[in-house]
C-alpha atoms as a PDB file:
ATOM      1  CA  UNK A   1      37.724  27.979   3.485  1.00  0.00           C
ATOM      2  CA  UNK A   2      37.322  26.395  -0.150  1.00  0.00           C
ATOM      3  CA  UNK A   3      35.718  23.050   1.497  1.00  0.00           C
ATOM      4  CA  UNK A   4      33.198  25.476   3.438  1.00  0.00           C
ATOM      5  CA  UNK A   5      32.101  26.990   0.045  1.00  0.00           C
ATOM      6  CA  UNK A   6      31.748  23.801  -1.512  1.00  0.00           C
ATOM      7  CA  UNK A   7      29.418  22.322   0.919  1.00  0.00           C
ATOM      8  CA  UNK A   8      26.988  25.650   0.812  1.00  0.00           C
ATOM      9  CA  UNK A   9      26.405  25.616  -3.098  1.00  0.00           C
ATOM     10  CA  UNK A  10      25.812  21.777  -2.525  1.00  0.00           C
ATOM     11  CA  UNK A  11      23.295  21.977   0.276  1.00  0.00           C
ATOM     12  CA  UNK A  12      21.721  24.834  -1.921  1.00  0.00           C
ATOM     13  CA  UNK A  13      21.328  23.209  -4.860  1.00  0.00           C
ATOM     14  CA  UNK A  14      19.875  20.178  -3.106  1.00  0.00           C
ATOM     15  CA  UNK A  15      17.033  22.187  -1.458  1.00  0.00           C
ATOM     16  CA  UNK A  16      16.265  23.748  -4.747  1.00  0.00           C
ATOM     17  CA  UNK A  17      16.291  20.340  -6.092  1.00  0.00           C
ATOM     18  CA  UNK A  18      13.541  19.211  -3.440  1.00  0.00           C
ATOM     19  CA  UNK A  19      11.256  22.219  -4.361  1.00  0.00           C
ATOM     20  CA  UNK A  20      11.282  21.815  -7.513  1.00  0.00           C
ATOM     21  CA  UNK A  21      10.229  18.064  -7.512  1.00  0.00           C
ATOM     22  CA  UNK A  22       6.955  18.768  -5.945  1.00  0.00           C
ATOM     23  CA  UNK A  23       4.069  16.156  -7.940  1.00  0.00           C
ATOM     24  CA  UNK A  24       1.762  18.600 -10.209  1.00  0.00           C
ATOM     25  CA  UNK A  25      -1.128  17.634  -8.144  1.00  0.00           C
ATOM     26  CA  UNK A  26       0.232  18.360  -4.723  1.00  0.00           C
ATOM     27  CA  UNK A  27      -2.136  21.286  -4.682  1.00  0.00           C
ATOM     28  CA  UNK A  28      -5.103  20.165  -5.618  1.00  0.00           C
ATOM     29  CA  UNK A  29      -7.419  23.041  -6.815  1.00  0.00           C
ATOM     30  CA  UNK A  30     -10.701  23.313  -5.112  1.00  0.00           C
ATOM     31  CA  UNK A  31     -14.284  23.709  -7.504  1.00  0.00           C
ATOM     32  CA  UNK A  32     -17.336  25.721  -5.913  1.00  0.00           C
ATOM     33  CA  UNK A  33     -19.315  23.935  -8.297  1.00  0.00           C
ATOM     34  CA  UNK A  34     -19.208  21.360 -11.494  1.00  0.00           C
ATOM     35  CA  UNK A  35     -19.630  24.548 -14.017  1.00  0.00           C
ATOM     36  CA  UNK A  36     -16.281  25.934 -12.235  1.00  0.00           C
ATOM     37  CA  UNK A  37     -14.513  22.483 -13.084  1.00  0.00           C
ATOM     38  CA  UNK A  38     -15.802  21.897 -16.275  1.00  0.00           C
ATOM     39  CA  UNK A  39     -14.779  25.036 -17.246  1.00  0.00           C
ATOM     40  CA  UNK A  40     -11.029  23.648 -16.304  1.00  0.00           C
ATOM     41  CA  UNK A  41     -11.909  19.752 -17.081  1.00  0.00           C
ATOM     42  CA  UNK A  42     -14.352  20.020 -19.490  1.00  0.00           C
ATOM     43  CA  UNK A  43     -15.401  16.410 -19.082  1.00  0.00           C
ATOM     44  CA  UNK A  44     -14.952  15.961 -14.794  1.00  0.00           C
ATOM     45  CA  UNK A  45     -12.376  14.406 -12.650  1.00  0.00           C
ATOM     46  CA  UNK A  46     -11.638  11.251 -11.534  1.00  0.00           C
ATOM     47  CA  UNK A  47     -10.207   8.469 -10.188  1.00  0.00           C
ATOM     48  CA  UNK A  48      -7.283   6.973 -12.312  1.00  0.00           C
ATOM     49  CA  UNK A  49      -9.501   3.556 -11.941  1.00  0.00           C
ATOM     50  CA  UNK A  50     -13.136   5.109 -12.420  1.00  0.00           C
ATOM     51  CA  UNK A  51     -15.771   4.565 -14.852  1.00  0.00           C
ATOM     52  CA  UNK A  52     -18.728   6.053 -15.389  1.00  0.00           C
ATOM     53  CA  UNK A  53     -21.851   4.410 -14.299  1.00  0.00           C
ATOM     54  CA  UNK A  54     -24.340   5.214 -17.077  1.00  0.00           C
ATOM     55  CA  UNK A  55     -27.668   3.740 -19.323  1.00  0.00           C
ATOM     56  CA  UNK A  56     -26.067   5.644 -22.244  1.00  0.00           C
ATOM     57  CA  UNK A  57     -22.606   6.181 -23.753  1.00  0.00           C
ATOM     58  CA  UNK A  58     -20.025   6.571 -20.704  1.00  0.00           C
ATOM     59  CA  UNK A  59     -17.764   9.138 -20.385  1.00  0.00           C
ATOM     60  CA  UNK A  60     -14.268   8.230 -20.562  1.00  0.00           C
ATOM     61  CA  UNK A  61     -12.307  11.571 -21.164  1.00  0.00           C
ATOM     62  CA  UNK A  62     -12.340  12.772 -17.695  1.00  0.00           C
ATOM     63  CA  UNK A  63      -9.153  13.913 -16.221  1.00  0.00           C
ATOM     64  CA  UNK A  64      -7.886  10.770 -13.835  1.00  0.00           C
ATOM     65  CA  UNK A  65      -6.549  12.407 -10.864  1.00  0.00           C
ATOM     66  CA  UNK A  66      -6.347  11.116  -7.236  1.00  0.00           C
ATOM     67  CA  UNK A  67      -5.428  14.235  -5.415  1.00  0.00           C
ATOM     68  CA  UNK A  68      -8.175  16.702  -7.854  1.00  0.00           C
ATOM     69  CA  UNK A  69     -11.333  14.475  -7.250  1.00  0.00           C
ATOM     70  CA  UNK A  70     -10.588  13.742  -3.732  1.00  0.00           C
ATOM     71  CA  UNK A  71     -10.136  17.817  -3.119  1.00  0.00           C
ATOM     72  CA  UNK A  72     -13.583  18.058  -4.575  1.00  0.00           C
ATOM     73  CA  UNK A  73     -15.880  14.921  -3.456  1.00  0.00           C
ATOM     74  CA  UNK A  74     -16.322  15.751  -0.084  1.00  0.00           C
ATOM     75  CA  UNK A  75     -18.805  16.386   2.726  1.00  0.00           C
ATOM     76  CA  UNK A  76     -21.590  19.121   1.553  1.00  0.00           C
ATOM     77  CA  UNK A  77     -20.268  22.506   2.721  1.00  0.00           C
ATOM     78  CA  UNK A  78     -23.056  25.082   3.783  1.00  0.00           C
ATOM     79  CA  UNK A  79     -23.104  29.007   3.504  1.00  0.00           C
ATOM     80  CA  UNK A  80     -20.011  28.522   1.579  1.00  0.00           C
ATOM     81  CA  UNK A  81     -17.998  26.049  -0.790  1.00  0.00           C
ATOM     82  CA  UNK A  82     -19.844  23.177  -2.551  1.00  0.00           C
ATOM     83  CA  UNK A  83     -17.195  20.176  -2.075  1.00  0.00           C
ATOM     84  CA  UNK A  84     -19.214  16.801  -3.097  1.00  0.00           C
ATOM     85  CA  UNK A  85     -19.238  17.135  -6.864  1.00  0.00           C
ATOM     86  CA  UNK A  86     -19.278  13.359  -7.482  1.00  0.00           C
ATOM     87  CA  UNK A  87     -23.049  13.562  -6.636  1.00  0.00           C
ATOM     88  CA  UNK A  88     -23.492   9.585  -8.113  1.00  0.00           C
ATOM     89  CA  UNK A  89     -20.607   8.424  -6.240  1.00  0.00           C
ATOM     90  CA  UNK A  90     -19.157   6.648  -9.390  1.00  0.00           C
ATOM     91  CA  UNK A  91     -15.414   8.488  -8.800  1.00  0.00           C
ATOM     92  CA  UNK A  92     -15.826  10.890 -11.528  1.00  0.00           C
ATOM     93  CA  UNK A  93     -17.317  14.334 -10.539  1.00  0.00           C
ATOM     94  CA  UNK A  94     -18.973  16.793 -13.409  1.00  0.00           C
ATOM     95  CA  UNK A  95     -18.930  14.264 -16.028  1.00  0.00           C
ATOM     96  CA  UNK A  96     -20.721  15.581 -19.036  1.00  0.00           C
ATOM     97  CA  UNK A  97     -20.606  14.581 -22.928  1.00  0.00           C
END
């Protein structure tokens, strides 16, 4: 009966252990629009490998995030959610100054 007990709290504390090791960015948040994401990422989102394509001074304080800028570059979305915020295709979306 001891051995039984001992085998529950293990399996239990292994599942917990699972949930809580979940990557931050396993739910990537969705933007209706780049004023809703800069209001969140002031400068954008992008790829961990993007730069900003640019006649002036590029941005380079952009959050890098795979899983956030592919959740919001995406096919236009009509009567509804505004997905393709990377609207120069450079792999940052809402970059501003």
């Amino acid at each position: 009966m001891h051995r039984s007990l001992t085998v529950a709290v293990v399996g239990t504390v292994a599942t917990a252990g699972l949930a809580l090791s979940a990557p931050a960015d396993a739910a990537a948040r969705h933007f209706h629009d780049c004023a809703s994401m800069n209001r969140a990422y002031h400068h954008g989102v992008g790829l961990p490998t993007a730069h900003d394509r640019t006649s002036g001074t590029p941005v380079t304080a952009f959050k890098r995030s795979k899983a956030l800028y592919l959740a919001n570059n995406g096919p236009h979305r009509t009567g509804g959610r505004e997905y393709d915020l990377d609207r120069d295709n450079d792999g940052i979306a809402c970059e501003k100054r």
